[in-house]
N, C-alpha and C. Protein backbone atom coordinates (compact mmCIF):
# COMPACT_ATOMS: atom_id res chain seq x y z
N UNK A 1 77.39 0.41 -65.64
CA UNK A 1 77.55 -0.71 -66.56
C UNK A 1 76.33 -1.63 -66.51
N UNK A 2 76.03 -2.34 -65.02
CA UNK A 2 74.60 -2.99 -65.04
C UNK A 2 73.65 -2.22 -65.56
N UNK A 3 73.08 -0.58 -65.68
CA UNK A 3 72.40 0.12 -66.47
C UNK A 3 72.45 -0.30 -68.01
N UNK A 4 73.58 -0.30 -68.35
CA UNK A 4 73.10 -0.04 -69.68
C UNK A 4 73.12 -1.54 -70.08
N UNK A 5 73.42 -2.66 -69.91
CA UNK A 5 73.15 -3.77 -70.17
C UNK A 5 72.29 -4.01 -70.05
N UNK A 6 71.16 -3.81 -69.02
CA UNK A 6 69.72 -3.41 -68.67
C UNK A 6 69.23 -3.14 -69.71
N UNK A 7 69.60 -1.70 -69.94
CA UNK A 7 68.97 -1.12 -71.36
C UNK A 7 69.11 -1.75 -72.36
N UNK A 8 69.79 -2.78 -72.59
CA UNK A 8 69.92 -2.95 -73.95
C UNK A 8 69.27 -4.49 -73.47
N UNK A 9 68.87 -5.67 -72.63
CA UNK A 9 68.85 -6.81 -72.36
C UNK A 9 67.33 -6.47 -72.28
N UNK A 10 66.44 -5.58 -71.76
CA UNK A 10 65.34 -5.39 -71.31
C UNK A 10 64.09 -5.38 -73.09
N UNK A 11 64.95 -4.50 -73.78
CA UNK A 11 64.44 -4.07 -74.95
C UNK A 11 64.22 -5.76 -76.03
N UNK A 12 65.42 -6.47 -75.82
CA UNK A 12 65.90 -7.42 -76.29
C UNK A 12 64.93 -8.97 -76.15
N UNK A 13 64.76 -8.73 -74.90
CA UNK A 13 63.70 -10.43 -74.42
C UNK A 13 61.92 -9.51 -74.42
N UNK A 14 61.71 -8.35 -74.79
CA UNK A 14 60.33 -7.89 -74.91
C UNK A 14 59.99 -8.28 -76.15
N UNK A 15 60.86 -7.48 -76.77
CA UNK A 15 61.19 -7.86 -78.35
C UNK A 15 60.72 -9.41 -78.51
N UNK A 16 61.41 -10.36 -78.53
CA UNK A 16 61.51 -12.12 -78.77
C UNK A 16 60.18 -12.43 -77.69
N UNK A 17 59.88 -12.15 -76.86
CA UNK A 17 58.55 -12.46 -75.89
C UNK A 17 57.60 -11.77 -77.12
N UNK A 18 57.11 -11.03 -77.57
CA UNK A 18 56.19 -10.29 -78.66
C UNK A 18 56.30 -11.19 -79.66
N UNK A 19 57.83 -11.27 -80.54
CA UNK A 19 57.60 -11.82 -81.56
C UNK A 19 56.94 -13.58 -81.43
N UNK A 20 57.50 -14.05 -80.09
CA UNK A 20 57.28 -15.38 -79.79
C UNK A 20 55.46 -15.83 -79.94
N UNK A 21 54.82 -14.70 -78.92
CA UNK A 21 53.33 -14.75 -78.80
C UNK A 21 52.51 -14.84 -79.86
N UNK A 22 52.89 -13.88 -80.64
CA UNK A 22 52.69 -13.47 -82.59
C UNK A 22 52.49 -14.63 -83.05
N UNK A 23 53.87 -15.60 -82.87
CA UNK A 23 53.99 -16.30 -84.20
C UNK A 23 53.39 -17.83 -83.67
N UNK A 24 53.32 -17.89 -82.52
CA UNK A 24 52.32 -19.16 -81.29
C UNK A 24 50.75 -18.67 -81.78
N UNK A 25 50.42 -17.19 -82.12
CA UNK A 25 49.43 -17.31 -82.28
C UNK A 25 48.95 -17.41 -83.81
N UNK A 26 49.65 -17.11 -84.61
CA UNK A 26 49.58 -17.59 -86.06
C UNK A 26 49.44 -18.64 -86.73
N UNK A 27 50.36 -19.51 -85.62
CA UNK A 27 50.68 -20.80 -85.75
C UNK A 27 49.94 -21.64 -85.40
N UNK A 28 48.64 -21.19 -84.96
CA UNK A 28 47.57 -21.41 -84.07
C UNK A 28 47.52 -22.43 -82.82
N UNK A 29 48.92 -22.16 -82.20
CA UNK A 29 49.33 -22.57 -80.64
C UNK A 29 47.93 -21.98 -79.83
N UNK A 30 47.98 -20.73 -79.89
CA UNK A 30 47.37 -20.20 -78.59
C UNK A 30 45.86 -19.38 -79.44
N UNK A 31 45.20 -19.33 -78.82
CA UNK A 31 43.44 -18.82 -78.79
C UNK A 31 44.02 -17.26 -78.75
N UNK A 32 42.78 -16.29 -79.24
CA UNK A 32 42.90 -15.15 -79.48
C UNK A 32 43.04 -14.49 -78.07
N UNK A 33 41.89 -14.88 -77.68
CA UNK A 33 41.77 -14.60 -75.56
C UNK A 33 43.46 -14.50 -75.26
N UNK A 34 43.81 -15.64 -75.23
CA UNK A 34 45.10 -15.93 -74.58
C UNK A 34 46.28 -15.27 -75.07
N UNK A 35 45.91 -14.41 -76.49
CA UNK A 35 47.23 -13.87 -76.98
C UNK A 35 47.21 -12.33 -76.41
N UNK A 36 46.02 -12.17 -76.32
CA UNK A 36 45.79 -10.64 -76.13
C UNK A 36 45.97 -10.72 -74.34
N UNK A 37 45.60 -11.72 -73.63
CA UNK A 37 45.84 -11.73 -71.91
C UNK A 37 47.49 -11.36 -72.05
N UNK A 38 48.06 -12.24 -72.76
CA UNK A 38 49.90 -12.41 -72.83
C UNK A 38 50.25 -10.98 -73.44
N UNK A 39 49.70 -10.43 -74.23
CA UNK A 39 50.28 -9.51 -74.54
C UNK A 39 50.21 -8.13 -73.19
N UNK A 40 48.83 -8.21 -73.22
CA UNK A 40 49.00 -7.56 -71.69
C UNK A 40 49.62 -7.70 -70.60
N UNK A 41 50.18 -8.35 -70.08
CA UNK A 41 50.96 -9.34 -69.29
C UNK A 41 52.13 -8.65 -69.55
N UNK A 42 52.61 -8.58 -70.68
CA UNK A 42 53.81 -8.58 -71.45
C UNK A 42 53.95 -6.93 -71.26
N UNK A 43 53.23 -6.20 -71.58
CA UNK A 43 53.20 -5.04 -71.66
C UNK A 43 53.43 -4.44 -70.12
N UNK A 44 52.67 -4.69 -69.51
CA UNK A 44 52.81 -4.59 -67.97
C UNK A 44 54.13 -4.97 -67.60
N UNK A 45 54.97 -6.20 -67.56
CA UNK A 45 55.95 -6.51 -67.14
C UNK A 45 57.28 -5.82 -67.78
N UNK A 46 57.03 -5.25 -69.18
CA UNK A 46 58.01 -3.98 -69.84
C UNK A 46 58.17 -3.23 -68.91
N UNK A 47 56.86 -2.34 -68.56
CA UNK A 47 56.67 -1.07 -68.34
C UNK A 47 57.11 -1.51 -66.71
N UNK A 48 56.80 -2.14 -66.11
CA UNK A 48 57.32 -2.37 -64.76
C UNK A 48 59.13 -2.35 -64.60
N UNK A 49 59.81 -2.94 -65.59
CA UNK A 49 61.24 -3.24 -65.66
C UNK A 49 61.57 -1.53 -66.24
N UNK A 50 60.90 -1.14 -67.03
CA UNK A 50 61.53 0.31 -67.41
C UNK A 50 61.09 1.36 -65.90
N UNK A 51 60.88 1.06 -65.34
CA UNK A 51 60.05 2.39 -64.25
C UNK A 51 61.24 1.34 -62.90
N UNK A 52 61.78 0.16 -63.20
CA UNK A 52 62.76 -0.55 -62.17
C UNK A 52 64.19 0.41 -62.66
N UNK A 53 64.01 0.37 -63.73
CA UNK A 53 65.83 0.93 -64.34
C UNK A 53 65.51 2.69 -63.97
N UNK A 54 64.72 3.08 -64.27
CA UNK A 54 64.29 4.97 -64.35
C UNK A 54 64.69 4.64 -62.35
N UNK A 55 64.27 3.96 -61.84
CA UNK A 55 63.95 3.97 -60.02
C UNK A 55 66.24 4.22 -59.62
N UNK A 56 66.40 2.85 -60.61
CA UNK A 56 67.65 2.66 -60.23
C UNK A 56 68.56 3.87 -60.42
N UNK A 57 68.05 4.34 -61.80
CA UNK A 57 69.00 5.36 -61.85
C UNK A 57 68.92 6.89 -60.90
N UNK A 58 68.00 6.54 -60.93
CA UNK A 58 67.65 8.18 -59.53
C UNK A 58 67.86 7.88 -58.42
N UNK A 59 68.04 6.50 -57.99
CA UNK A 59 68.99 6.20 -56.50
C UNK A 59 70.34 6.25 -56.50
N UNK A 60 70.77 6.04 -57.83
CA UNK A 60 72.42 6.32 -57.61
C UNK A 60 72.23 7.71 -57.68
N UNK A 61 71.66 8.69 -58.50
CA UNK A 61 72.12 10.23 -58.89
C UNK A 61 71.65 10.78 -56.96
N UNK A 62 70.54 10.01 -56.24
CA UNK A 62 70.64 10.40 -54.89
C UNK A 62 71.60 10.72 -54.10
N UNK A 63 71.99 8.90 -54.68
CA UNK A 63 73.06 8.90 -53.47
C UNK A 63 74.28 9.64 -53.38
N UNK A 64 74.92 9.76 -55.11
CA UNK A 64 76.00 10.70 -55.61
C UNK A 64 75.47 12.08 -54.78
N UNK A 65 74.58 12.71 -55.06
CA UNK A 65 74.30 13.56 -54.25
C UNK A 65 74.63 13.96 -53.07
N UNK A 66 74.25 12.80 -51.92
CA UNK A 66 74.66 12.61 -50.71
C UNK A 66 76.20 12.71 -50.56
N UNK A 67 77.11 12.15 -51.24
CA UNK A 67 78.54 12.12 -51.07
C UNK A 67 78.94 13.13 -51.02
């Protein structure tokens, strides 16, 4: 159950963090430098939370294993 709420919560605040940066930078909140640092940032911290959920799920199929 915490999986898939994951899955669906993770996709959800990347999403609104992207669109947020976009429209700060349109809006001409933030410098070009600073949108493209954030987006990287952003990208990194996805890909870190998806390789956290892929980790989680192969420790339970371990542990099921073990039982």
């Amino acid at each position: 159950m915490f999986n898939l709420a994951a899955r669906i919560v993770l996709p959800l605040i990347a999403l609104v963090a992207f669109i947020s940066v976009f429209l700060l930078y349109y809006h001409h909140y933030l410098t070009l430098w600073l949108t493209i640092l954030l987006v990287v940032i952003l990208v990194i911290l996805v890909n870190i939370g998806y390789i956290w959920l892929y980790w989680q799920r192969k420790k339970t199929q371990f542990e099921d294993d073990d039982a």
